[in-house]
C-alpha atoms as a PDB file:
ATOM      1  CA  UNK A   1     160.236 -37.169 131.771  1.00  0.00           C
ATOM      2  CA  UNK A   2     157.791 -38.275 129.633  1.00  0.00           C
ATOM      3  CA  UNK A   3     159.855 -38.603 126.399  1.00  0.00           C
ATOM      4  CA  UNK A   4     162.820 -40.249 128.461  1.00  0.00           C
ATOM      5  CA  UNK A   5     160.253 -42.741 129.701  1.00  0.00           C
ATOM      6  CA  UNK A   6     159.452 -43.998 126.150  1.00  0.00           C
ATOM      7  CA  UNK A   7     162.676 -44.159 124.976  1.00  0.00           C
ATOM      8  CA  UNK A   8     163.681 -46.181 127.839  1.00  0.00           C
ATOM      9  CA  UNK A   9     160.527 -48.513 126.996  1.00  0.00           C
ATOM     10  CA  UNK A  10     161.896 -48.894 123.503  1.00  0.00           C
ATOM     11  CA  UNK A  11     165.334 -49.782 124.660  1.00  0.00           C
ATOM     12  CA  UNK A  12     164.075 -52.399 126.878  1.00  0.00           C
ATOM     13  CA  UNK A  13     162.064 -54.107 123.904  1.00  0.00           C
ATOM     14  CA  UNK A  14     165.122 -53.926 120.975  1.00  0.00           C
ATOM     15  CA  UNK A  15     167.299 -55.507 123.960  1.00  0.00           C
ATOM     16  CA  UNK A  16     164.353 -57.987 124.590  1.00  0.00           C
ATOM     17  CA  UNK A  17     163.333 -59.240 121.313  1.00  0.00           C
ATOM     18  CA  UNK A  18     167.099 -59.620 119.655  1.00  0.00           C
ATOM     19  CA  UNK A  19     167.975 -62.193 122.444  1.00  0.00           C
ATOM     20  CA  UNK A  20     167.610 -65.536 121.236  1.00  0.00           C
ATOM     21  CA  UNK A  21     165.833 -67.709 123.488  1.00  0.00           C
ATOM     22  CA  UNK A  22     167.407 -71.096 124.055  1.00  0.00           C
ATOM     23  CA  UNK A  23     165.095 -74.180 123.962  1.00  0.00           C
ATOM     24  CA  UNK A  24     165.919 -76.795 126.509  1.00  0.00           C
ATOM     25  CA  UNK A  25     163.522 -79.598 125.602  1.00  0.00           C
ATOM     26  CA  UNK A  26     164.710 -82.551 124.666  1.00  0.00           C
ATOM     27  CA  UNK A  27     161.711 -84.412 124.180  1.00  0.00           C
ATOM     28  CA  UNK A  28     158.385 -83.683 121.693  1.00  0.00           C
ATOM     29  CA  UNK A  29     155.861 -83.053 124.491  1.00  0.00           C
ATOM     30  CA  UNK A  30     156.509 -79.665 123.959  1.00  0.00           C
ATOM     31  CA  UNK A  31     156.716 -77.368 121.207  1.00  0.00           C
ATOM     32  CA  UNK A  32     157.739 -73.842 121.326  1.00  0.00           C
ATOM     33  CA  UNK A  33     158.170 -71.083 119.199  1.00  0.00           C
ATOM     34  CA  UNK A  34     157.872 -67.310 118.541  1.00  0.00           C
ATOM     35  CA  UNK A  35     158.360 -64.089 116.193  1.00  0.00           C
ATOM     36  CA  UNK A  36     159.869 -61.149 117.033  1.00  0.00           C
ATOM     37  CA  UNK A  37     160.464 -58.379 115.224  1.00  0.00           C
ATOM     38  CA  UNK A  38     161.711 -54.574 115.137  1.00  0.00           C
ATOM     39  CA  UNK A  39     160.934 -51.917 112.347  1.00  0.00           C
ATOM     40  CA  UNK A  40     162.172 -48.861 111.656  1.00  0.00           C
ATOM     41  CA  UNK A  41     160.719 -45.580 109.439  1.00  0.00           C
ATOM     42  CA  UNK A  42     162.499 -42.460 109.092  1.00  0.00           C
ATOM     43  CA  UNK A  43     162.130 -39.834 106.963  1.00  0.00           C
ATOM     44  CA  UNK A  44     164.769 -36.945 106.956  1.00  0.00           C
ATOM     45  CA  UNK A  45     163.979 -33.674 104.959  1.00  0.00           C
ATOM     46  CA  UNK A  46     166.790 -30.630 104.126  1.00  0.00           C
ATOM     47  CA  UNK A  47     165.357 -27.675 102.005  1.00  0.00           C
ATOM     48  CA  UNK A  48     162.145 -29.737 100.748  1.00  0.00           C
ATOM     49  CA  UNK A  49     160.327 -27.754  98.377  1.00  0.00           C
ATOM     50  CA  UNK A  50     156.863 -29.727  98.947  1.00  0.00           C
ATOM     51  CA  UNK A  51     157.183 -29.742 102.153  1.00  0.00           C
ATOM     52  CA  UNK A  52     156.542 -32.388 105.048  1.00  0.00           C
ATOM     53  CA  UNK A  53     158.280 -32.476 108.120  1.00  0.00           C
ATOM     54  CA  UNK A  54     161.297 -35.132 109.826  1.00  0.00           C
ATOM     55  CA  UNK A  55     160.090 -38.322 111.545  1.00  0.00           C
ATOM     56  CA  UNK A  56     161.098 -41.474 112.984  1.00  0.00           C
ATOM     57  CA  UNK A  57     159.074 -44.410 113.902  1.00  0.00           C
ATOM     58  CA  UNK A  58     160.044 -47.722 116.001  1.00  0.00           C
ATOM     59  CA  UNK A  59     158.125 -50.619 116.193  1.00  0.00           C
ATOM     60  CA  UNK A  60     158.246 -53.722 118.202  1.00  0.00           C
ATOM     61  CA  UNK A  61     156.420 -56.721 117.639  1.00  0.00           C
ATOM     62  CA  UNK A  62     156.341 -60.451 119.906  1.00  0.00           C
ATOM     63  CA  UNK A  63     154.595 -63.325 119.198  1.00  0.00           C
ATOM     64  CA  UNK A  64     155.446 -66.750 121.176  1.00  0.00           C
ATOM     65  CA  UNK A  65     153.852 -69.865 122.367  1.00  0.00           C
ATOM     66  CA  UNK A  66     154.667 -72.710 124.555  1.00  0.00           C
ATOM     67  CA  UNK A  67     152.550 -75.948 123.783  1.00  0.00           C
ATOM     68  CA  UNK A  68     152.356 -79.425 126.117  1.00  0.00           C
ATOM     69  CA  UNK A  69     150.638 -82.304 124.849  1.00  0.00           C
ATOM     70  CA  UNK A  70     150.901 -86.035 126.623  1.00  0.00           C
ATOM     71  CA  UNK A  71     148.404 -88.769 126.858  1.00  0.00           C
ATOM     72  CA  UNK A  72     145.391 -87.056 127.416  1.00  0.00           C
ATOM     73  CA  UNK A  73     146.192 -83.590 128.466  1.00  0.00           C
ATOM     74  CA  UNK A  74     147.003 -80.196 126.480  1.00  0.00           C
ATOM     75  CA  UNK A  75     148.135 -77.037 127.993  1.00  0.00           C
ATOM     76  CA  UNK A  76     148.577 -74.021 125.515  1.00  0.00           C
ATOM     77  CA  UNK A  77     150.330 -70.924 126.433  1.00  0.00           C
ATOM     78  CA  UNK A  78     151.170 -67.782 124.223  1.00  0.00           C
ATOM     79  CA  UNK A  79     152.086 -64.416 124.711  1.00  0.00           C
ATOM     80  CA  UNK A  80     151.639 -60.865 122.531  1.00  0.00           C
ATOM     81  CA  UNK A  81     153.809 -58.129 122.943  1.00  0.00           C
ATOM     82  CA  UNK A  82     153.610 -54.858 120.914  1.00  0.00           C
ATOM     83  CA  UNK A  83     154.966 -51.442 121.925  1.00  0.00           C
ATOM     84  CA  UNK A  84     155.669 -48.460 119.463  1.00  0.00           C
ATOM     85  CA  UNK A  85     157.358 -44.962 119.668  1.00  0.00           C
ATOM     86  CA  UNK A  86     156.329 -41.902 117.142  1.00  0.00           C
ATOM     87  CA  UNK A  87     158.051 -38.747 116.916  1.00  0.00           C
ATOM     88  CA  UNK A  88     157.591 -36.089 113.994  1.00  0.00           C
ATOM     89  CA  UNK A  89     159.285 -32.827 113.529  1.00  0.00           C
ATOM     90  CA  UNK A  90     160.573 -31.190 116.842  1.00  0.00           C
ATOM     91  CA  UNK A  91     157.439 -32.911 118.722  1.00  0.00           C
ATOM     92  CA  UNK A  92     158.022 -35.040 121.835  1.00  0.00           C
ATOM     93  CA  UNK A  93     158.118 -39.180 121.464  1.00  0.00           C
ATOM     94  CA  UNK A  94     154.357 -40.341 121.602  1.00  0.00           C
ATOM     95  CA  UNK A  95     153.472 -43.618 121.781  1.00  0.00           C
ATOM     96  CA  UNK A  96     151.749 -45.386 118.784  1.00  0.00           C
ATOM     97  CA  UNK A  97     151.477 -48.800 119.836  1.00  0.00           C
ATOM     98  CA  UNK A  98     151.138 -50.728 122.957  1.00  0.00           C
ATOM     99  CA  UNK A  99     150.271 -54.302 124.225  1.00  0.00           C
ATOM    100  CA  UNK A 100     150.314 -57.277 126.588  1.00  0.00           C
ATOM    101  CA  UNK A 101     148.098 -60.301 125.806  1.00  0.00           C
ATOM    102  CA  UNK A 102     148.341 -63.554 127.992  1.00  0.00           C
ATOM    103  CA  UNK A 103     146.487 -66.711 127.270  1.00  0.00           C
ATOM    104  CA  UNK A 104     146.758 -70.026 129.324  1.00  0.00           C
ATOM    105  CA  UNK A 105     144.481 -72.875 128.131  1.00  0.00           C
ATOM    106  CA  UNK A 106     144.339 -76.529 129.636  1.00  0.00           C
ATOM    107  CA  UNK A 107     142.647 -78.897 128.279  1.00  0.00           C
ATOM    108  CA  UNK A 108     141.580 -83.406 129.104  1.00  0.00           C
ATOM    109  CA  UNK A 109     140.840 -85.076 126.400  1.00  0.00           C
ATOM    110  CA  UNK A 110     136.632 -85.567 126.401  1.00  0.00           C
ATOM    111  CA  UNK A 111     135.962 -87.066 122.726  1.00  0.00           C
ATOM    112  CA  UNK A 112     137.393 -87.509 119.259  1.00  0.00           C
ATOM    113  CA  UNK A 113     138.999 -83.867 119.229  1.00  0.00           C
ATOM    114  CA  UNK A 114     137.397 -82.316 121.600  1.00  0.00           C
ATOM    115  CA  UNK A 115     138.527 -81.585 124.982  1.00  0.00           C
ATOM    116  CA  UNK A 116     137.444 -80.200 128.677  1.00  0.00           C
ATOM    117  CA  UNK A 117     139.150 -76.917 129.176  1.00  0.00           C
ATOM    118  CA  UNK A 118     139.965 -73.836 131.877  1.00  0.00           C
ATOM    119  CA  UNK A 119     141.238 -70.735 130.169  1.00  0.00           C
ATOM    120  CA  UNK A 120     142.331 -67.740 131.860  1.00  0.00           C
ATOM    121  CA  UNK A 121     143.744 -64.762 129.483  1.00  0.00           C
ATOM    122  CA  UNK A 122     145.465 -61.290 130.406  1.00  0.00           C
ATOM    123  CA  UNK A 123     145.230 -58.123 128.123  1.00  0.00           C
ATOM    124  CA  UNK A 124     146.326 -54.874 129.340  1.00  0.00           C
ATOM    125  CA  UNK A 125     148.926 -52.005 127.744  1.00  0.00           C
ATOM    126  CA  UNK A 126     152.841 -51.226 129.361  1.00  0.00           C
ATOM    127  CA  UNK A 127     152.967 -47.422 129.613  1.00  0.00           C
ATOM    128  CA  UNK A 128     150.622 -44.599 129.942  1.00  0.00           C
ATOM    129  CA  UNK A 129     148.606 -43.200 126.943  1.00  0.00           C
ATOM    130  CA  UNK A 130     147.591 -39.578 126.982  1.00  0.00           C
ATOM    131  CA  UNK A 131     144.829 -37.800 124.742  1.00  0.00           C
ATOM    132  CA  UNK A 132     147.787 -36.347 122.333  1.00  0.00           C
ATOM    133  CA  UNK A 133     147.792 -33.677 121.393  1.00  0.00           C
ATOM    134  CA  UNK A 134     147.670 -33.020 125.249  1.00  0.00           C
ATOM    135  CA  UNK A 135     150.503 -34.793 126.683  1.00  0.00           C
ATOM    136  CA  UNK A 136     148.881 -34.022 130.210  1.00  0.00           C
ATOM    137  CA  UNK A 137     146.197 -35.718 130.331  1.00  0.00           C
ATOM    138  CA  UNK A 138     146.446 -39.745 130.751  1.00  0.00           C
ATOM    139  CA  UNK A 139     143.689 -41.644 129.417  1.00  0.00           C
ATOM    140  CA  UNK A 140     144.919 -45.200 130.100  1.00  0.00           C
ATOM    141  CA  UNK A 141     147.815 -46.611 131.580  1.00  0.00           C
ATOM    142  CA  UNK A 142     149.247 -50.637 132.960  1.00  0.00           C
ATOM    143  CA  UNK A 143     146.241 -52.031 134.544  1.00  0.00           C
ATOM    144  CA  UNK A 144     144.114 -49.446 133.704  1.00  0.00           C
ATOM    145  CA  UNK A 145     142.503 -50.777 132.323  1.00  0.00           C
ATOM    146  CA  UNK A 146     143.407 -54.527 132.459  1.00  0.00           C
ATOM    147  CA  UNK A 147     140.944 -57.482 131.513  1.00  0.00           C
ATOM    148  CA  UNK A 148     141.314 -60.518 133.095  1.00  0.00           C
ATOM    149  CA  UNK A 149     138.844 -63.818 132.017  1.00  0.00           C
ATOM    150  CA  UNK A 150     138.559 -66.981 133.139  1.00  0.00           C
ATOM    151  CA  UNK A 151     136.112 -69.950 131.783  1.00  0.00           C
ATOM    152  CA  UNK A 152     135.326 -73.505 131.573  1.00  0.00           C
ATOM    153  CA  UNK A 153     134.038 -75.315 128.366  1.00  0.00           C
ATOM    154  CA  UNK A 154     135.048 -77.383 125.152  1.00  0.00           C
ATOM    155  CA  UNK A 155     138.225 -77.098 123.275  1.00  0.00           C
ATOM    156  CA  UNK A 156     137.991 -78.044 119.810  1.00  0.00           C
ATOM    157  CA  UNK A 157     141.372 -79.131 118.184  1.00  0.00           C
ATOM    158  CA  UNK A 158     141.540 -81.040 114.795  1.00  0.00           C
ATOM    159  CA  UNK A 159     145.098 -80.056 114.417  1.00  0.00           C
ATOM    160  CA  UNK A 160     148.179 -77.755 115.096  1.00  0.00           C
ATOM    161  CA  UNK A 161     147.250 -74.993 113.893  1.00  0.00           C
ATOM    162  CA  UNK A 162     143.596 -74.609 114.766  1.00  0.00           C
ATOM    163  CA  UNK A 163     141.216 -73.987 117.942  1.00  0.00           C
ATOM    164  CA  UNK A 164     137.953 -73.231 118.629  1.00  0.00           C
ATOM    165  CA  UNK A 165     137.168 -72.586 122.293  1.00  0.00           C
ATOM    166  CA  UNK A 166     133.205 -72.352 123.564  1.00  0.00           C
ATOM    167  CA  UNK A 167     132.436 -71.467 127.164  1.00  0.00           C
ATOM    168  CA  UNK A 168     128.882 -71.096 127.772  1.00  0.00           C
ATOM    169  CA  UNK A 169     130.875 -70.478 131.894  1.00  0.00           C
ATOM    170  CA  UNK A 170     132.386 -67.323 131.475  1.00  0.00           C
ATOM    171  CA  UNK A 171     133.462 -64.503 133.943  1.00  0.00           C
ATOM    172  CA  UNK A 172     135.232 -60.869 132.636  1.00  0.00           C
ATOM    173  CA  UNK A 173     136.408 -58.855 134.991  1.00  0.00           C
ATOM    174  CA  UNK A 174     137.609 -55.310 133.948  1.00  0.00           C
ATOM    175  CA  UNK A 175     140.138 -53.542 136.344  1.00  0.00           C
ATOM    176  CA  UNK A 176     141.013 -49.456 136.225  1.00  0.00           C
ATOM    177  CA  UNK A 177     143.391 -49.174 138.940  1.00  0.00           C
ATOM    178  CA  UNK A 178     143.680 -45.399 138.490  1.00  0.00           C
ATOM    179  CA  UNK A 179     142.270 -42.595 140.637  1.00  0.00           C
ATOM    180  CA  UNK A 180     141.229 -40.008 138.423  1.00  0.00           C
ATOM    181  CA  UNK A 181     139.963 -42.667 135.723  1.00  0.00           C
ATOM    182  CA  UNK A 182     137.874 -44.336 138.309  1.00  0.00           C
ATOM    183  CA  UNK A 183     136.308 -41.148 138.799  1.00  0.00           C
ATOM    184  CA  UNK A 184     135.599 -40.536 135.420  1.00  0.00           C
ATOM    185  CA  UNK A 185     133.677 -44.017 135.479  1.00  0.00           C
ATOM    186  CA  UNK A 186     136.129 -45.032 132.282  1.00  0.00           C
ATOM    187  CA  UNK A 187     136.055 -48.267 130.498  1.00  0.00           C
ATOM    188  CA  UNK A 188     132.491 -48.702 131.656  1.00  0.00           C
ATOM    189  CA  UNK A 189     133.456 -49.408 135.443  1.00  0.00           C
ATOM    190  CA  UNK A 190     131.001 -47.519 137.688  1.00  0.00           C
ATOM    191  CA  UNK A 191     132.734 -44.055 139.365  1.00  0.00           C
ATOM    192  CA  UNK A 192     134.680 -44.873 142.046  1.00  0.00           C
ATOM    193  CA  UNK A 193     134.954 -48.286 141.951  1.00  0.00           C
ATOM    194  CA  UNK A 194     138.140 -50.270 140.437  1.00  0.00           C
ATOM    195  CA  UNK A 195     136.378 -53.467 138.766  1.00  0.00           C
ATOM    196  CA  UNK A 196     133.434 -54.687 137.018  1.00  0.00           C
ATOM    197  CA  UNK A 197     132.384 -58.314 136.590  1.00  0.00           C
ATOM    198  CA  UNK A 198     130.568 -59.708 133.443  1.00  0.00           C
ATOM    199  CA  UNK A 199     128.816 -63.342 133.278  1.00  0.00           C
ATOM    200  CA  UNK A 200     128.327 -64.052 130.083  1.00  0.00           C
ATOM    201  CA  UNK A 201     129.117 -66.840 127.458  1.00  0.00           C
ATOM    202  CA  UNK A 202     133.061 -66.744 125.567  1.00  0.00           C
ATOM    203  CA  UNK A 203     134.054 -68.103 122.431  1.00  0.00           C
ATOM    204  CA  UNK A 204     137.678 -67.742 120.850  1.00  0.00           C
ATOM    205  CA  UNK A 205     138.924 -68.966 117.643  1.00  0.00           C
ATOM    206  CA  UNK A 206     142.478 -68.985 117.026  1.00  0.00           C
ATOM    207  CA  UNK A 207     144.624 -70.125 113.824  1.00  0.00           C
ATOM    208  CA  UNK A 208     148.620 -70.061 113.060  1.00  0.00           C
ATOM    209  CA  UNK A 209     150.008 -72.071 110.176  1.00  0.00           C
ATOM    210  CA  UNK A 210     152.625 -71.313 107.308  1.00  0.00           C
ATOM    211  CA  UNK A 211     150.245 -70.390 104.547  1.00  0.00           C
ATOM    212  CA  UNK A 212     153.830 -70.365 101.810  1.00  0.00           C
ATOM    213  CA  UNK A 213     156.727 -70.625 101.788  1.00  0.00           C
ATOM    214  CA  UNK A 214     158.388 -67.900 104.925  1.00  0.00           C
ATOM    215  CA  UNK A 215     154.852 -65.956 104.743  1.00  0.00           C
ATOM    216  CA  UNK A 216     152.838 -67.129 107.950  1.00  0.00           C
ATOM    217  CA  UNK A 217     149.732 -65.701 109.230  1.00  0.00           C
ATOM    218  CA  UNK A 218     148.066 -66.075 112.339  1.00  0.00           C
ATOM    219  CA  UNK A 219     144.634 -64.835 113.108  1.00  0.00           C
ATOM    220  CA  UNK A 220     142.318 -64.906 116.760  1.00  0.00           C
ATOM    221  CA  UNK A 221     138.710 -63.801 117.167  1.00  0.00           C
ATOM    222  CA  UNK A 222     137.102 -63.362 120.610  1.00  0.00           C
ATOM    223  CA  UNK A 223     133.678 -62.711 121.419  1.00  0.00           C
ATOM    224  CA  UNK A 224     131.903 -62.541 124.557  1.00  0.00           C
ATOM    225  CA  UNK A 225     128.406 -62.295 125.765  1.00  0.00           C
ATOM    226  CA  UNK A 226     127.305 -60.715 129.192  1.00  0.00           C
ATOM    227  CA  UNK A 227     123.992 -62.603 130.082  1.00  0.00           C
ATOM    228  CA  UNK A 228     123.005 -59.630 132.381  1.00  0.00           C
ATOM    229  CA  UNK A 229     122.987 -56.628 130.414  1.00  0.00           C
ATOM    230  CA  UNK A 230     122.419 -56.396 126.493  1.00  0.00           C
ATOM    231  CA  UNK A 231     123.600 -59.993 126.096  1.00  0.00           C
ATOM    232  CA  UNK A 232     122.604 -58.887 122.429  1.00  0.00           C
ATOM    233  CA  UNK A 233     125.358 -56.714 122.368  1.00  0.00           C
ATOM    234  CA  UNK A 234     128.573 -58.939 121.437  1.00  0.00           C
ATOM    235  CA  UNK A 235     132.052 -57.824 122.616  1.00  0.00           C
ATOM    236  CA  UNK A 236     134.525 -58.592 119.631  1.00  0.00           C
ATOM    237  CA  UNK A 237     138.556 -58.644 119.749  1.00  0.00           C
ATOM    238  CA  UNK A 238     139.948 -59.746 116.268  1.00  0.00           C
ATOM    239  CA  UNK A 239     143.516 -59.570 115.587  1.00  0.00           C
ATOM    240  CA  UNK A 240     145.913 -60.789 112.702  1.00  0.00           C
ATOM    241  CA  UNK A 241     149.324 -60.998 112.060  1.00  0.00           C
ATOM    242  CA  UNK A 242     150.872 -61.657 108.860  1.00  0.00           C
ATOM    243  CA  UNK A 243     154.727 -62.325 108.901  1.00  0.00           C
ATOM    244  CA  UNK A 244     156.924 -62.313 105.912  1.00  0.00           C
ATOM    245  CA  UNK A 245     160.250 -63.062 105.486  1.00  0.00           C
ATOM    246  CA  UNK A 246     163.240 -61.908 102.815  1.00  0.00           C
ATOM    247  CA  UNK A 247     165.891 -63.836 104.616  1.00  0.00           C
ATOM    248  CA  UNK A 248     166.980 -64.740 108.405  1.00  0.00           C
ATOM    249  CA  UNK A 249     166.645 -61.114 109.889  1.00  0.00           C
ATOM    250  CA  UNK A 250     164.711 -59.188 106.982  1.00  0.00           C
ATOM    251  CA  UNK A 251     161.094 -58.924 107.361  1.00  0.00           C
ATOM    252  CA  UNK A 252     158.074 -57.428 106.642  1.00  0.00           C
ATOM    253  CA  UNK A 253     154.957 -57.778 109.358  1.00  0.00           C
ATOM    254  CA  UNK A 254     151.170 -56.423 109.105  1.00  0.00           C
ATOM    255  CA  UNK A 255     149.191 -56.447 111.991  1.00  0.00           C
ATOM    256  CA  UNK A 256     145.463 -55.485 112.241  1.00  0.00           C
ATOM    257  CA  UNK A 257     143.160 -55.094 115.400  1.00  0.00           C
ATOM    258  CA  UNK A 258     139.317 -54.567 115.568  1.00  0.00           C
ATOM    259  CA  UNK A 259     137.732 -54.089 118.836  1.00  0.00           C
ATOM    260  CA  UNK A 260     134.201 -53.402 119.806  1.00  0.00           C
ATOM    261  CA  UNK A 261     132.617 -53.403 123.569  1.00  0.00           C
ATOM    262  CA  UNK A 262     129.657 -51.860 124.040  1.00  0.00           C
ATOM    263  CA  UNK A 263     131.002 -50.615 127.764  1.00  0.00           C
ATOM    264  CA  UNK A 264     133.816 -48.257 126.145  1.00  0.00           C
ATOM    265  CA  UNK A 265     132.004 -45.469 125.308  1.00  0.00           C
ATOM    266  CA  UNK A 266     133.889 -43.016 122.572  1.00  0.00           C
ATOM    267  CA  UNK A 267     133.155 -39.258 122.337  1.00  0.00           C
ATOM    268  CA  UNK A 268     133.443 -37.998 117.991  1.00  0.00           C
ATOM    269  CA  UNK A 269     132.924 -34.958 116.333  1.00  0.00           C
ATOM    270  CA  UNK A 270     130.126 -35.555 113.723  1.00  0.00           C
ATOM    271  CA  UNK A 271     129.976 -31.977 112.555  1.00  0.00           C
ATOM    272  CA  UNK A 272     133.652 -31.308 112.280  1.00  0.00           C
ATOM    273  CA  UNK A 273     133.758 -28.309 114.612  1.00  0.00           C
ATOM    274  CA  UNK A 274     136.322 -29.134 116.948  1.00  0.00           C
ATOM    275  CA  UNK A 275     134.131 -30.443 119.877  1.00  0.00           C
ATOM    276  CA  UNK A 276     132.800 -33.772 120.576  1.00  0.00           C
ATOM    277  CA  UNK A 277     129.051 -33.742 120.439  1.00  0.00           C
ATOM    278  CA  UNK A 278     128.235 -37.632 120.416  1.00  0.00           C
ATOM    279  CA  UNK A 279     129.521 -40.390 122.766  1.00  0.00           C
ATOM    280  CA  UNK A 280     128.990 -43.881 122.560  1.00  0.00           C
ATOM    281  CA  UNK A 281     130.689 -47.340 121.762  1.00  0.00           C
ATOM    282  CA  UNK A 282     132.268 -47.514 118.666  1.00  0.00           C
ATOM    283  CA  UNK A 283     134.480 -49.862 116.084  1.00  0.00           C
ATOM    284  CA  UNK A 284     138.108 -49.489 116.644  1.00  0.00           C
ATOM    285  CA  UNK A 285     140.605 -50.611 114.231  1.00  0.00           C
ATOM    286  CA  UNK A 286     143.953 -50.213 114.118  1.00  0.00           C
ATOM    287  CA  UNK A 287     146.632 -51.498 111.377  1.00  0.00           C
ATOM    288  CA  UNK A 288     150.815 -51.562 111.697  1.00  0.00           C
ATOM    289  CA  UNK A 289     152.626 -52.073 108.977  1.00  0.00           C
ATOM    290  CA  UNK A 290     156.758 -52.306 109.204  1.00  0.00           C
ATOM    291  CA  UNK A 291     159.479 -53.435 107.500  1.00  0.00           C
ATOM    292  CA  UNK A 292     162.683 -54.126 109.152  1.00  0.00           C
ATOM    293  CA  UNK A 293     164.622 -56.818 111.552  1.00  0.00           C
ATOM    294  CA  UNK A 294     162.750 -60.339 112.400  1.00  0.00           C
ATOM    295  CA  UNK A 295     164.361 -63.293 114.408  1.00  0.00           C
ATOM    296  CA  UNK A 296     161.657 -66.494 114.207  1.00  0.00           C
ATOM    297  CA  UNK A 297     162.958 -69.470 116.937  1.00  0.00           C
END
């Protein structure tokens, strides 16, 4: 059920991301745009004498925005979508990727470039993970957990292509809307319960230009603050994306993630025995690289 699951998840994002969108706006208030892409890897293997095994790998990738600008308001809106399937040998589909990001920032115009601003962002994941190689047991799953984060503050934007957001106004809420996580007291909310607030301060830098000619790169730090506990100890979610193009549908993307929250705390092996002796919060980084079909509108 699991595998059929997956595959039905990939379906649903090849059908989703090779629809064009159509752009209705007639006038230059708004601007709107967005990558998508899909890459393939397979590697087939008859009578190989060094060995290795079959595999196939799909990856999805969506990147869009939806800009307003008028008079004295600005309202920003973009959306990240990544999901990925694995399979190697005669194993079952696992997933290797997976992501929903949601950002909504408005913004009055206060002085030269800066501006007043509300933001409220979404980040969560679309199907359950499990703690491979044990298919049965889920370690995350949609809304569990989920981060939802709303501020006030300053918006500062020189140009197009560049934002820097401070919010010394901040509050993080983290949701695990899952029974047997909450009573593992996962993703640092306490055991039983299904949310945890943070107060804290919020800043997020965010820049997306054409750096050459059909290479662009876009690139977003966050980091947050929570005044009442370790306010020392700085959450940090940077991502990148760097898009390049061959022609209209050929591609290549490279995507790179590097999270750190002190609350997540991550069980290793630091003897190499088998058995996690050590758990604590830790850097984690993860890195996609694909080559394969890419629609920019």
């Amino acid at each position: 059920m699991k595998k059929v699951y997956s595959i039905c998840l990939g379906i649903l994002a090849f059908g989703f991301i090779t629809t064009k969108a159509e752009n209705t706006d007639t006038t230059k208030i708004w601007k709107k745009g967005a990558v998508a892409g899909l890459n393939l890897s397979q590697t087939s293997l008859t009578n190989w004498q060094g060995g290795g095994q079959n595999s196939l790998a799909v990856n999805a990738i969506f990147s869009g925005f939806t800009n307003y600008k008028k008079g004295r308001n600005v309202w920003d809106n973009t959306l990240d979508l990544a999901y990925g399937l694995l399979q190697q040998g005669k194993s079952d589909v696992i997933k290797s990727d997976d992501k929903i990001d949601f950002n909504s920032k408005y913004g009055r115009y206060a002085f030269k470039h800066w501006y007043y601003t509300g933001l409220v962002n979404f980040k969560s994941q679309m199907a359950p993970g499990y703690n491979y190689p044990n298919d049965s047991v889920v370690i995350s799953r949609f809304l569990a957990p989920a981060y939802i984060l709303a501020s006030i503050g300053l918006d500062y934007k020189p140009n197009d292509y560049f934002s820097m957001y401070i919010s010394p106004i901040t509050q993080k809420t983290t949701l695990v809307m899952d029974d047997k996580l909450n009573a593992l007291g996962a993703f640092g909310v306490d055991t039983g319960k299904t949310s945890r607030s943070e107060f804290g301060g919020y800043v997020r830098m965010q820049f997306a230009k054409d750096i050459f000619t059909n290479v662009n790169f876009k690139t977003k730090l966050e980091l947050f603050s929570n005044y009442m506990n370790n306010p020392q100890n700085i959450d940090v979610n940077w991502e990148c994306l760097l898009s390049m193009k061959v022609n209209k549908y050929i591609s290549a993307t490279v995507s790179t993630q590097l999270v750190y929250d002190d609350d997540i705390k991550i069980a290793v092996d630091s003897n190499n025995d088998g058995l996690a002796d050590k758990i604590g919060p830790r850097v984690q980084f993860k890195e996609v690289l694909g080559i394969g079909l890419s629609y920019k509108f």
